[in-house]
PDB file of N, CA and C in Angstrom:
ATOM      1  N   UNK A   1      11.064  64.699-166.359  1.00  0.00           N
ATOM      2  CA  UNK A   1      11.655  65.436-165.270  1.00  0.00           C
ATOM      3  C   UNK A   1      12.355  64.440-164.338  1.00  0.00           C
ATOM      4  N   UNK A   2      13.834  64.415-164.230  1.00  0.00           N
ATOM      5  CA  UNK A   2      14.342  63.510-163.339  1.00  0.00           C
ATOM      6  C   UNK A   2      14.086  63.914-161.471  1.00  0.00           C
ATOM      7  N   UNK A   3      14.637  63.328-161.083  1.00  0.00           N
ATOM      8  CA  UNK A   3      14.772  63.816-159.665  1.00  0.00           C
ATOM      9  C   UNK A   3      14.928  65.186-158.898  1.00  0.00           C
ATOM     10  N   UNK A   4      15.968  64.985-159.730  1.00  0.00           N
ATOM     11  CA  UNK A   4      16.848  66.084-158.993  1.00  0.00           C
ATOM     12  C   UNK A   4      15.940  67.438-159.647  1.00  0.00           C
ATOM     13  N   UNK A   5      15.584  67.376-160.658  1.00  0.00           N
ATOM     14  CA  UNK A   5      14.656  68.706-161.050  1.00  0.00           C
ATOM     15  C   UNK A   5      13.408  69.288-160.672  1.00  0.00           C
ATOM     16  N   UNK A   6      12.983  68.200-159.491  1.00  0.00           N
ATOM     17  CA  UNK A   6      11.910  68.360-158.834  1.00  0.00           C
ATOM     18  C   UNK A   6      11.788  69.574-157.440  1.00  0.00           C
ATOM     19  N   UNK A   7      10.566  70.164-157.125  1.00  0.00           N
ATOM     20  CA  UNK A   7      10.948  71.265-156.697  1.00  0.00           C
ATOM     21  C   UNK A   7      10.350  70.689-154.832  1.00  0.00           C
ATOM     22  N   UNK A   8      10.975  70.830-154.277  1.00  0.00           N
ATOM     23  CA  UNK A   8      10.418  70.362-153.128  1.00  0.00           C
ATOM     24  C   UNK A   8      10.192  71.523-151.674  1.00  0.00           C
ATOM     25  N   UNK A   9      10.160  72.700-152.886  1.00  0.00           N
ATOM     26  CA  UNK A   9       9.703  74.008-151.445  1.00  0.00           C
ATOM     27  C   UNK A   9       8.500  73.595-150.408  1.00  0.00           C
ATOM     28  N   UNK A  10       7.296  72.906-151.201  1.00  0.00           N
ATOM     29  CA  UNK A  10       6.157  73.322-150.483  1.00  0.00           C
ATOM     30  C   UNK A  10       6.106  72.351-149.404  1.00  0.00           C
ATOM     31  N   UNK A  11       6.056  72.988-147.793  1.00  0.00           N
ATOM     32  CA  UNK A  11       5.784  71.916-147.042  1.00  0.00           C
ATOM     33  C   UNK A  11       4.676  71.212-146.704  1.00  0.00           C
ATOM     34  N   UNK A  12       4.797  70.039-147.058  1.00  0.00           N
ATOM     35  CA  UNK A  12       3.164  69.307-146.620  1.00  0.00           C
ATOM     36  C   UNK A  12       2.840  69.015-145.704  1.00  0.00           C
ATOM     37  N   UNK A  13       3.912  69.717-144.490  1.00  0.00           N
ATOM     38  CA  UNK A  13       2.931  69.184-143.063  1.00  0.00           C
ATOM     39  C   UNK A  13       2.655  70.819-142.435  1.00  0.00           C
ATOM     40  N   UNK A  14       2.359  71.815-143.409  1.00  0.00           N
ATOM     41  CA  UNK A  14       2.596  73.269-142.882  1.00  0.00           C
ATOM     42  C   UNK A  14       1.438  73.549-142.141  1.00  0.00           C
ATOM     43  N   UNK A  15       0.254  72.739-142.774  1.00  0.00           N
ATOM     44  CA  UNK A  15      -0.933  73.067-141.255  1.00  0.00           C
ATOM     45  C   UNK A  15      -0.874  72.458-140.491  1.00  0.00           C
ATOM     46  N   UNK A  16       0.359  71.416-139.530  1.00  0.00           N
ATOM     47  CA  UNK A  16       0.027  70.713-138.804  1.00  0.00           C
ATOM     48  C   UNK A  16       1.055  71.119-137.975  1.00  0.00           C
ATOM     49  N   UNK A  17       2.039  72.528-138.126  1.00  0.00           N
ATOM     50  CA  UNK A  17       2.694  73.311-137.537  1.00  0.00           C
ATOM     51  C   UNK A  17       1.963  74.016-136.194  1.00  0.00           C
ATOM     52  N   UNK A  18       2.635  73.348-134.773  1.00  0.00           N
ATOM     53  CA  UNK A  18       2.600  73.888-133.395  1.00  0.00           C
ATOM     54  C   UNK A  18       3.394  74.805-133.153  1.00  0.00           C
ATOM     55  N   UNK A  19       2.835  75.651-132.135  1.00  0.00           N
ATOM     56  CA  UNK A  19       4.528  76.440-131.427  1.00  0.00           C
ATOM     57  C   UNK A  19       4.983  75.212-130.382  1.00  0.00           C
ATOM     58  N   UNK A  20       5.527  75.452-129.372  1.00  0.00           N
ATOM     59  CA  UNK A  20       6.009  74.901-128.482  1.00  0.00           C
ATOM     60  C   UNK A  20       4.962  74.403-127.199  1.00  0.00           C
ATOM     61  N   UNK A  21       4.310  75.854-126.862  1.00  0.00           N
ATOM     62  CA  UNK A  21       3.265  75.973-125.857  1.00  0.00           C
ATOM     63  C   UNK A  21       2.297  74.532-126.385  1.00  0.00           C
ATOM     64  N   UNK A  22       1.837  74.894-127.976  1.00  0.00           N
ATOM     65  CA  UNK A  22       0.452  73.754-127.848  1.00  0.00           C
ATOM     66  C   UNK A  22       1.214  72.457-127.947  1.00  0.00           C
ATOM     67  N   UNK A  23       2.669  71.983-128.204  1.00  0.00           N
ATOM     68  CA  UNK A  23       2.963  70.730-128.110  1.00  0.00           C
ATOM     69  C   UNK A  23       2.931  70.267-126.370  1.00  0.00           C
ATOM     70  N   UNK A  24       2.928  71.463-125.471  1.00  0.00           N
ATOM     71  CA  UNK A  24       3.234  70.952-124.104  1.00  0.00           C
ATOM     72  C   UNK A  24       2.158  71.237-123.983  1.00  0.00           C
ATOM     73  N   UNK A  25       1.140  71.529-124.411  1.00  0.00           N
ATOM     74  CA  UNK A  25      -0.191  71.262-123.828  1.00  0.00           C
ATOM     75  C   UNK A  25      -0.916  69.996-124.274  1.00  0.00           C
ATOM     76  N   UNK A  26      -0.888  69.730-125.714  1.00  0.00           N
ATOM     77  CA  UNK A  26      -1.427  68.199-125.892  1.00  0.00           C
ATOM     78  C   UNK A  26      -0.917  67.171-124.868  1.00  0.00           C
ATOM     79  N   UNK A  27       0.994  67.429-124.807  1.00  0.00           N
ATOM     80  CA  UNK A  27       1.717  66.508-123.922  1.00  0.00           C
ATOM     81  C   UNK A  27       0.577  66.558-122.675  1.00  0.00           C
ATOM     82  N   UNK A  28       0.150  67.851-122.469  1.00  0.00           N
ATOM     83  CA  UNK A  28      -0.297  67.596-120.705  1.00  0.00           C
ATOM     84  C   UNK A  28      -1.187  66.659-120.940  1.00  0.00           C
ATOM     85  N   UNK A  29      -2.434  66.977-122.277  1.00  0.00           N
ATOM     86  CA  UNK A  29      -3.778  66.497-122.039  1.00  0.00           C
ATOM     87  C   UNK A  29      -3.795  64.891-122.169  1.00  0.00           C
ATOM     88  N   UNK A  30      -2.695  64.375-122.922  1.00  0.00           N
ATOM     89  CA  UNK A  30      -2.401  62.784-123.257  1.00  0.00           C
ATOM     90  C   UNK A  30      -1.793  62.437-122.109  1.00  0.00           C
ATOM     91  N   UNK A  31      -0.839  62.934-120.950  1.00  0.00           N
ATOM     92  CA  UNK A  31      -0.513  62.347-119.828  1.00  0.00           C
ATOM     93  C   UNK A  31      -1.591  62.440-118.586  1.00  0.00           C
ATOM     94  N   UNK A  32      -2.816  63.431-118.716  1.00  0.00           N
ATOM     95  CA  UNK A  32      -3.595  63.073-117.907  1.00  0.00           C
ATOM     96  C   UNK A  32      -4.931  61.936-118.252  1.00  0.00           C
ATOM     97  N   UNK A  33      -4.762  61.745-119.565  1.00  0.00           N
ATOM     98  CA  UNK A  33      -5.747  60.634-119.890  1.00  0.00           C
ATOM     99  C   UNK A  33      -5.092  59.250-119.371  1.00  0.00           C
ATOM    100  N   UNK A  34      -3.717  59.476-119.683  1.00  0.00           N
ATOM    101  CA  UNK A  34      -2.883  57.924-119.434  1.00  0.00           C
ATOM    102  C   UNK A  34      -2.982  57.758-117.816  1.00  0.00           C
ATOM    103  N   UNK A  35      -2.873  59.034-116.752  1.00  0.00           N
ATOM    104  CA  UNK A  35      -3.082  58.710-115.479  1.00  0.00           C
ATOM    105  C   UNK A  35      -3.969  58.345-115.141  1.00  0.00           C
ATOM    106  N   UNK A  36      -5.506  58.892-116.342  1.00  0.00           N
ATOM    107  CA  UNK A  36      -6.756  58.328-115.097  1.00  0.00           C
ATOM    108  C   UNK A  36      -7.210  57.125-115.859  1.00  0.00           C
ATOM    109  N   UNK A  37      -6.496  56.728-116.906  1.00  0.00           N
ATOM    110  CA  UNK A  37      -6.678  54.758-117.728  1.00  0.00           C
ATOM    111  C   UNK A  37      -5.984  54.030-116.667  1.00  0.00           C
ATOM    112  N   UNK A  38      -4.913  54.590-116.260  1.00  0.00           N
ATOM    113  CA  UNK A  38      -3.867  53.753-115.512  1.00  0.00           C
ATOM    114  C   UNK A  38      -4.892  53.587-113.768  1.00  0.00           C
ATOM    115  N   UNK A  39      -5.200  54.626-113.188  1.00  0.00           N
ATOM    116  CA  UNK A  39      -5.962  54.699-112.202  1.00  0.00           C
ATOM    117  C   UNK A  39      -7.381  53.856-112.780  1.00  0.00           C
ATOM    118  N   UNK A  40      -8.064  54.306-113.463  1.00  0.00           N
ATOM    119  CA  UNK A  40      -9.379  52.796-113.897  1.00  0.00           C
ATOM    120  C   UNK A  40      -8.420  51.388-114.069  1.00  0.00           C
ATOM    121  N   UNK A  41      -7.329  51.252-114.414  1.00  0.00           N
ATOM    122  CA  UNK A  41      -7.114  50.098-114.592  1.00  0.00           C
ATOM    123  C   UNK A  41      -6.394  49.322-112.934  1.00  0.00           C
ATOM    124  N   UNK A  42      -5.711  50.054-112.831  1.00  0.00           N
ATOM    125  CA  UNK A  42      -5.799  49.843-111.119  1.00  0.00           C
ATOM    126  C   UNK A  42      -6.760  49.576-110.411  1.00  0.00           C
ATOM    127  N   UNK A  43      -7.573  49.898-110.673  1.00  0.00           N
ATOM    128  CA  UNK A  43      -8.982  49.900-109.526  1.00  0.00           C
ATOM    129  C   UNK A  43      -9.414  48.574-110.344  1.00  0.00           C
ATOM    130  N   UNK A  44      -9.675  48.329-111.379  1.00  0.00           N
ATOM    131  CA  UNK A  44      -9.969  46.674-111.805  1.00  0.00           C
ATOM    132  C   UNK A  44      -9.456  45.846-111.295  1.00  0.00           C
ATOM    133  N   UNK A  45      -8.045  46.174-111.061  1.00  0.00           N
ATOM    134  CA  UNK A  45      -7.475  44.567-110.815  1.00  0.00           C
ATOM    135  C   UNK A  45      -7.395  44.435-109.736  1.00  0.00           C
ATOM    136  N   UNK A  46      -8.002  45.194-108.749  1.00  0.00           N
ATOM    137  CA  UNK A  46      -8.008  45.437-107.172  1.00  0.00           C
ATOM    138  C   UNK A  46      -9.013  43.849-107.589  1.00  0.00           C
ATOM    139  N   UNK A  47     -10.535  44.286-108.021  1.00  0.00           N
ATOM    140  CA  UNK A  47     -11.503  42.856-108.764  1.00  0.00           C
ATOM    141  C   UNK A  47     -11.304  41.764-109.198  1.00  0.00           C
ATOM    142  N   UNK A  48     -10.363  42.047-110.350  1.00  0.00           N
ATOM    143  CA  UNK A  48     -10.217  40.844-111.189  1.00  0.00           C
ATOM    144  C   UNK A  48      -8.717  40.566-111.128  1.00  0.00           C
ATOM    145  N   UNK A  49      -7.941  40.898-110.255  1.00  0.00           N
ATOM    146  CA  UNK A  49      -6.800  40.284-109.930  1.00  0.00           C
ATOM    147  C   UNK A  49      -6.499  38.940-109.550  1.00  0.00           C
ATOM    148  N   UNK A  50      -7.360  38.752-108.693  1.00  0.00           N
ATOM    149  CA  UNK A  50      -7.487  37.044-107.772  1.00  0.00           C
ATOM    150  C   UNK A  50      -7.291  36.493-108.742  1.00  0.00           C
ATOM    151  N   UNK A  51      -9.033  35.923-109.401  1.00  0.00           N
ATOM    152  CA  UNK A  51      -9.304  35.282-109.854  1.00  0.00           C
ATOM    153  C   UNK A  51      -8.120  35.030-111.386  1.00  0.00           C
ATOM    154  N   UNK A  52      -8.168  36.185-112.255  1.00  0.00           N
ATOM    155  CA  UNK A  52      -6.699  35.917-113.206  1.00  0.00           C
ATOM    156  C   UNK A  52      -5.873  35.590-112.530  1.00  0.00           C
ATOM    157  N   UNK A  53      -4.899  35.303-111.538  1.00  0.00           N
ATOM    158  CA  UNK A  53      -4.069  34.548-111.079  1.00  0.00           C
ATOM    159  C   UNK A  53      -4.193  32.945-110.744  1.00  0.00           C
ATOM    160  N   UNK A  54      -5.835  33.204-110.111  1.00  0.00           N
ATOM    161  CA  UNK A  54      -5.804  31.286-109.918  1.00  0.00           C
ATOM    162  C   UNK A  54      -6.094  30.981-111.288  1.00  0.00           C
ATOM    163  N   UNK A  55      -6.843  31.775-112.145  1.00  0.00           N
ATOM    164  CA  UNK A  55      -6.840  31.135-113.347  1.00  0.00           C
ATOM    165  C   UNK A  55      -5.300  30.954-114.115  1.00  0.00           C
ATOM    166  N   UNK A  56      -4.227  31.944-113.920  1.00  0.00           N
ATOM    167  CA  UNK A  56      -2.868  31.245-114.563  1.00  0.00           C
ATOM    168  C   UNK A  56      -2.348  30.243-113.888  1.00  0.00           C
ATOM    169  N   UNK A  57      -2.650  29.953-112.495  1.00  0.00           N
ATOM    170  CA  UNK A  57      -1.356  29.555-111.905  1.00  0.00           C
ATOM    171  C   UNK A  57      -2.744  27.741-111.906  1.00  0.00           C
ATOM    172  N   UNK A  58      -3.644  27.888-111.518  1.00  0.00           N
ATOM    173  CA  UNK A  58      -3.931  26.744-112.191  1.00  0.00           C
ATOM    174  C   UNK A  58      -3.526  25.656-113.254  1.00  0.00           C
ATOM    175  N   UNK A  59      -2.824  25.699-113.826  1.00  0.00           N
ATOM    176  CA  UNK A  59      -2.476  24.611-114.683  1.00  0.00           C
ATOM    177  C   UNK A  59      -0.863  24.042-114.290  1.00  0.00           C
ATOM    178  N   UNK A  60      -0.613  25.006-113.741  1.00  0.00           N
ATOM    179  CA  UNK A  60       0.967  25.126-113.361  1.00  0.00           C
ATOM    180  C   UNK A  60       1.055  24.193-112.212  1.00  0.00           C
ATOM    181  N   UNK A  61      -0.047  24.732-111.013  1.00  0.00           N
ATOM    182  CA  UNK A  61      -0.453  23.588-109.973  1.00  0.00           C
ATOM    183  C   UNK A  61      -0.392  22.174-110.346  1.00  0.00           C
ATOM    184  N   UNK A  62      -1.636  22.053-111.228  1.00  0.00           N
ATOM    185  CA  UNK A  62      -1.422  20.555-112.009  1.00  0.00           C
ATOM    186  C   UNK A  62      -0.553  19.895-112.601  1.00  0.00           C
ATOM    187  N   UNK A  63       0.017  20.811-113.049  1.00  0.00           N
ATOM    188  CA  UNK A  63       1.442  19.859-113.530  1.00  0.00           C
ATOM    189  C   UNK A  63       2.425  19.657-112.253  1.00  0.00           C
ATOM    190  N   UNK A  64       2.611  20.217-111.813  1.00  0.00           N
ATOM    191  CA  UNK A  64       3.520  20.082-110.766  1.00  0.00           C
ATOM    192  C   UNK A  64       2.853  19.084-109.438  1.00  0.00           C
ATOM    193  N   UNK A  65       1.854  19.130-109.461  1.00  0.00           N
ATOM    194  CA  UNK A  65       1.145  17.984-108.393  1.00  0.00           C
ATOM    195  C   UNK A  65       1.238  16.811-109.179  1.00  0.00           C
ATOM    196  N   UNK A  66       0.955  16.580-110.483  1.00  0.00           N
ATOM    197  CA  UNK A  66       1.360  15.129-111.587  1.00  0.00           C
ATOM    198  C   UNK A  66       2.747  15.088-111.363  1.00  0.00           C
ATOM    199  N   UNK A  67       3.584  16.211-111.412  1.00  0.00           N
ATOM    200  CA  UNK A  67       5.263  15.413-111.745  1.00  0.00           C
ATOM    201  C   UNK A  67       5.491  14.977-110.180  1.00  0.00           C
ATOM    202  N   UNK A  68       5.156  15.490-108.877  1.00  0.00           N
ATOM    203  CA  UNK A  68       5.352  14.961-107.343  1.00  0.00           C
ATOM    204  C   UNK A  68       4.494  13.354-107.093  1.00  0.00           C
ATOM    205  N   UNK A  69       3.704  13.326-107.937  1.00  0.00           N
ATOM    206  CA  UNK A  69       3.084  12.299-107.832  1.00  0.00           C
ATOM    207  C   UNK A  69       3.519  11.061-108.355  1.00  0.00           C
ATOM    208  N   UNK A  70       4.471  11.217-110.011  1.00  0.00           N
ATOM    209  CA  UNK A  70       4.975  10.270-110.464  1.00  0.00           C
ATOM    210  C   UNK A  70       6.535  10.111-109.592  1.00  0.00           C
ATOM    211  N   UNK A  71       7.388  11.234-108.749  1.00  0.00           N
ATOM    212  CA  UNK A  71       8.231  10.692-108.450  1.00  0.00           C
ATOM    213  C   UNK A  71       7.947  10.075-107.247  1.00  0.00           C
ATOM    214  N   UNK A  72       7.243  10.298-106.092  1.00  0.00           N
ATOM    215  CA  UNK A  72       6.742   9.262-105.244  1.00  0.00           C
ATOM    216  C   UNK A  72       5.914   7.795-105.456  1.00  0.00           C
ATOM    217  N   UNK A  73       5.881   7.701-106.521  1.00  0.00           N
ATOM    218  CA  UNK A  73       5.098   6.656-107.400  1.00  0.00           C
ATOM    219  C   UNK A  73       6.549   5.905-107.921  1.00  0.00           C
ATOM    220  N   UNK A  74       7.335   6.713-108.240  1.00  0.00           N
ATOM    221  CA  UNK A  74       8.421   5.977-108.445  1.00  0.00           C
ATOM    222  C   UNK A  74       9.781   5.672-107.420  1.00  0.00           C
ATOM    223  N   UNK A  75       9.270   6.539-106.104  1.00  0.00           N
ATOM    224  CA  UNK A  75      10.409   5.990-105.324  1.00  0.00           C
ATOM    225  C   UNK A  75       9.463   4.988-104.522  1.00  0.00           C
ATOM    226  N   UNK A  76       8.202   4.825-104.510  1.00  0.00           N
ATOM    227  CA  UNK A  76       7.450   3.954-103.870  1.00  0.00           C
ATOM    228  C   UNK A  76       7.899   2.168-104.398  1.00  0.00           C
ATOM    229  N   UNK A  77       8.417   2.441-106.181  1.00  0.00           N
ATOM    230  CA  UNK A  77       8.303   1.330-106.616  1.00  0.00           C
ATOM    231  C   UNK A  77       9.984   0.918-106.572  1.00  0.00           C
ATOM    232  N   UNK A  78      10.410   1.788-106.212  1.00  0.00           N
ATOM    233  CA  UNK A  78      12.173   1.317-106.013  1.00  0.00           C
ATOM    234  C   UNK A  78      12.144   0.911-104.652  1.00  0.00           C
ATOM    235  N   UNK A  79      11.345   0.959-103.282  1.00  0.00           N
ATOM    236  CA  UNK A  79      11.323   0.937-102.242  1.00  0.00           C
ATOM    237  C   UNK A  79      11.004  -0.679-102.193  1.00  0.00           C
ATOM    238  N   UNK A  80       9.827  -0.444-102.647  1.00  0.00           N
ATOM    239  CA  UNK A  80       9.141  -2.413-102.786  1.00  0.00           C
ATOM    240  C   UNK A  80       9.683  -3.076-103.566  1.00  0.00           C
ATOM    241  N   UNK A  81      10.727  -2.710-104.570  1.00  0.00           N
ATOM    242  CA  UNK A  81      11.417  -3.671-105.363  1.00  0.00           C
ATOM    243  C   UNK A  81      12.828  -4.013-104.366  1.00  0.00           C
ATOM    244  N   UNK A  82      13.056  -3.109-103.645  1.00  0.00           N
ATOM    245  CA  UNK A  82      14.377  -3.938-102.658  1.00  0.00           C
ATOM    246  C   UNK A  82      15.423  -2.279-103.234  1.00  0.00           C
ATOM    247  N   UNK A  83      15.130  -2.163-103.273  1.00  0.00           N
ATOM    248  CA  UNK A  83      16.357  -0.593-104.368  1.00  0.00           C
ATOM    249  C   UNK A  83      17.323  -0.862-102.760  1.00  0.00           C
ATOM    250  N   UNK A  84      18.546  -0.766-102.311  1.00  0.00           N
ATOM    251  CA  UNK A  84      19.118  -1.059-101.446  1.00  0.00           C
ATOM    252  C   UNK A  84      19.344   0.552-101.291  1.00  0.00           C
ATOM    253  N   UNK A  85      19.621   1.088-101.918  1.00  0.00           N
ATOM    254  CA  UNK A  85      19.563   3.088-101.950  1.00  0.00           C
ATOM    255  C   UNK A  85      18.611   3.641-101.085  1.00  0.00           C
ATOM    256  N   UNK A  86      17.535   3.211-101.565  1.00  0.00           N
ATOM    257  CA  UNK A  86      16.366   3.698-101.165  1.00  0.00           C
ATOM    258  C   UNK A  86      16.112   3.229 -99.954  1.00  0.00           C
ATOM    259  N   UNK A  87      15.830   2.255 -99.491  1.00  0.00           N
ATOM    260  CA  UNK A  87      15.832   1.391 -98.023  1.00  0.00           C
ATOM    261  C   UNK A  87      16.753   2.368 -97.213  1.00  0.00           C
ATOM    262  N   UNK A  88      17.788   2.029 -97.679  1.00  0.00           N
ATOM    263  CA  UNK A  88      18.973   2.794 -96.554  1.00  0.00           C
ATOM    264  C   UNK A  88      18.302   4.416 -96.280  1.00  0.00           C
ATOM    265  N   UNK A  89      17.880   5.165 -97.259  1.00  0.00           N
ATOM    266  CA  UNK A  89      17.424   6.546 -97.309  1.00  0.00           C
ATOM    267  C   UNK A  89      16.405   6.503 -96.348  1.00  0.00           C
ATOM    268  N   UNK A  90      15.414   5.574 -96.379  1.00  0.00           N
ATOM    269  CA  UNK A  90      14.142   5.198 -95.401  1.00  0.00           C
ATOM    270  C   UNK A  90      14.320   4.990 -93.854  1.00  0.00           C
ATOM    271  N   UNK A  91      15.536   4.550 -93.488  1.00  0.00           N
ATOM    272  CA  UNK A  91      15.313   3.850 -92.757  1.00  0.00           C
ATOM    273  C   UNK A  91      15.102   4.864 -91.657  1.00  0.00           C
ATOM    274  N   UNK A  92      15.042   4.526 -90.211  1.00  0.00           N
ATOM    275  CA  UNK A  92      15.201   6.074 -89.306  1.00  0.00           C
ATOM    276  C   UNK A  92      16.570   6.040 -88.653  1.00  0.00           C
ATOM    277  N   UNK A  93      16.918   7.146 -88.712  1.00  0.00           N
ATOM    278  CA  UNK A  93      18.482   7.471 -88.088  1.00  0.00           C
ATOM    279  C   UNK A  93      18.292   8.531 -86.745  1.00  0.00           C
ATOM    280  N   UNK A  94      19.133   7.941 -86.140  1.00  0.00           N
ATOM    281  CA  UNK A  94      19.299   9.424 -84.837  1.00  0.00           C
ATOM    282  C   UNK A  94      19.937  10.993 -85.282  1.00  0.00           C
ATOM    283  N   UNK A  95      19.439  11.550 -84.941  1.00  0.00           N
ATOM    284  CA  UNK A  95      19.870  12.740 -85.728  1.00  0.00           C
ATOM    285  C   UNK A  95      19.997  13.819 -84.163  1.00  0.00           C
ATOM    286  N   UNK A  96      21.279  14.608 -83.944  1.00  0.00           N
ATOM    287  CA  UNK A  96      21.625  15.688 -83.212  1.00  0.00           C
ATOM    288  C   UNK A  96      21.099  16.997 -83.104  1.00  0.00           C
ATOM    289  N   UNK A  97      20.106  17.252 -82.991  1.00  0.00           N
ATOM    290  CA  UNK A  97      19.769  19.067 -82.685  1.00  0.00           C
ATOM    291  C   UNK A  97      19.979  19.702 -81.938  1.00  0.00           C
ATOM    292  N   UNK A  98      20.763  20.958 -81.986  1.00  0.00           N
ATOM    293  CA  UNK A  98      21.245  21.786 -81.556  1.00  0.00           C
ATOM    294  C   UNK A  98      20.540  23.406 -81.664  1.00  0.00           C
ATOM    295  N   UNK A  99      19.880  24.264 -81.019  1.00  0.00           N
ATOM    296  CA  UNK A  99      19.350  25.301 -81.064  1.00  0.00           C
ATOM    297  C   UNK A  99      20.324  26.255 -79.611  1.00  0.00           C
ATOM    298  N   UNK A 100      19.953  27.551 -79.951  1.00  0.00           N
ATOM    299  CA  UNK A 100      20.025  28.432 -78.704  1.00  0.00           C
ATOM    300  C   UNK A 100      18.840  29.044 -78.405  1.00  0.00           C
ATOM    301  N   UNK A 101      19.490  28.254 -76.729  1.00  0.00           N
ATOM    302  CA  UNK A 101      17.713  29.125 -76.090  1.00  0.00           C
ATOM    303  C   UNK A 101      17.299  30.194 -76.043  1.00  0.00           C
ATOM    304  N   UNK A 102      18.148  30.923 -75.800  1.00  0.00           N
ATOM    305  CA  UNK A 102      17.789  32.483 -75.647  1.00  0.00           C
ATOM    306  C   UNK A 102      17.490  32.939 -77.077  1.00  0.00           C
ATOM    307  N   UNK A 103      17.435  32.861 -78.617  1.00  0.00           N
ATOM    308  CA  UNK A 103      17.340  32.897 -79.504  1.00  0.00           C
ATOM    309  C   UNK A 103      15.721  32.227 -79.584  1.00  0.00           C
ATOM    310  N   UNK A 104      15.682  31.217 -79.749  1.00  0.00           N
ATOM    311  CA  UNK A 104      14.551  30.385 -79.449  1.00  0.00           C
ATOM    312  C   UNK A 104      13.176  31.119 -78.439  1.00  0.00           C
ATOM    313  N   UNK A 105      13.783  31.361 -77.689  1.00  0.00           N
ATOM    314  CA  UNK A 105      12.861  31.998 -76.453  1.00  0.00           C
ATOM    315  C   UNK A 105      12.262  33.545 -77.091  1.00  0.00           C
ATOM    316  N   UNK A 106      13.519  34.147 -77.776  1.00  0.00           N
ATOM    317  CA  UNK A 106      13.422  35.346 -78.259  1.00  0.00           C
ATOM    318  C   UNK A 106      12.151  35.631 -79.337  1.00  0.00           C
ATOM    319  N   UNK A 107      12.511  34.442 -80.272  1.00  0.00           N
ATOM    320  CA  UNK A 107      11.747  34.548 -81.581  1.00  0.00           C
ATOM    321  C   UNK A 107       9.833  33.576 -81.390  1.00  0.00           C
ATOM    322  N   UNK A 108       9.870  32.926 -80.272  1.00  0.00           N
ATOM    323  CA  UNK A 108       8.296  32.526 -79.935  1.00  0.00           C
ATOM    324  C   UNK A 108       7.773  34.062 -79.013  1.00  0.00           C
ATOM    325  N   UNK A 109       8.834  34.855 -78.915  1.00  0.00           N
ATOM    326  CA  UNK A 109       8.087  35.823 -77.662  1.00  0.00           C
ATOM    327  C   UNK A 109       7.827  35.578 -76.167  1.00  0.00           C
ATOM    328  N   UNK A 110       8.572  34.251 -75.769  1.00  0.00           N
ATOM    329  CA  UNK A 110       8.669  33.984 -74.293  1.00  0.00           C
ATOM    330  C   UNK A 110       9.520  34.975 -73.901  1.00  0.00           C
ATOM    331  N   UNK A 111       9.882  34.905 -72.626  1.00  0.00           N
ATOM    332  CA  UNK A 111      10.781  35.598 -71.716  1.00  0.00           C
ATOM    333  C   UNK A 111      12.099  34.957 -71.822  1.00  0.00           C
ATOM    334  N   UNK A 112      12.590  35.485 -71.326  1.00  0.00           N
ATOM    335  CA  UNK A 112      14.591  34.735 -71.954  1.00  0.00           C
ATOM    336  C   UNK A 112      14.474  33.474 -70.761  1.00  0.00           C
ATOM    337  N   UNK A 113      15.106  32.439 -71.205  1.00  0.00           N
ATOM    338  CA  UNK A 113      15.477  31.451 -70.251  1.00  0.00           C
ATOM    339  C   UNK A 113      16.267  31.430 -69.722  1.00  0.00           C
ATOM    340  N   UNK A 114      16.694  31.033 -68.484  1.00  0.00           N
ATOM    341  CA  UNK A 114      17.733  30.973 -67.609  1.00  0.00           C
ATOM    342  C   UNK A 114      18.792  29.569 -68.026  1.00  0.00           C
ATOM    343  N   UNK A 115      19.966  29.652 -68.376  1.00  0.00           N
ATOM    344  CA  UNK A 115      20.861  28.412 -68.227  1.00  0.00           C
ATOM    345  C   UNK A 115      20.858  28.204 -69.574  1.00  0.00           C
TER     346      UNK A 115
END
């Protein structure tokens, strides 16, 4: 019997035929399970939120406190070798600041200044 002579009336998913109503009712009963997993899972990480964060961001810290450490380790050693770059970068300069008072006054919560 080739292919094509095969009879393919009978449907094999005919007991697993819904109307409409019971597909929007499973829909309801699977979207209120997912709201109250989602609500238990919310309420966990209210708990275990912290701590999983210092536990990711922990290692990240460390590396990044090692790489600040080797470049001050290395502008320390361009400094004592004479680096003429570096000296000049060190040295202290006069520097101009300019603010507005009334701005200034505004944003500590004093009273406005006069002048």
């Amino acid at each position: 019997m080739s292919n094509g002579d095969q009879d393919f009336s009978d449907d094999l998913f005919e007991h697993t035929k819904m109307s409409f109503w019971d597909h929007i009712e499973v829909l309801r009963t699977h979207m209120w399970r997912a709201i109250v997993g989602f609500g238990i899972a919310l309420c966990l990480s209210f708990f275990v939120g912290a701590p999983v964060l210092e536990f990711i961001a922990r290692p990240v810290e460390k590396q990044l406190n090692e790489f600040y450490d080797r470049r001050v380790q290395e502008v320390e050693r361009k400094l004592q070798g004479g680096d003429a770059e570096i000296q000049k970068a060190d040295e202290p300069r006069d520097m101009k600041v300019s603010f507005d008072r009334r701005a200034l006054a505004e944003a500590l919560g004093l009273p406005a200044l006069e002048g």
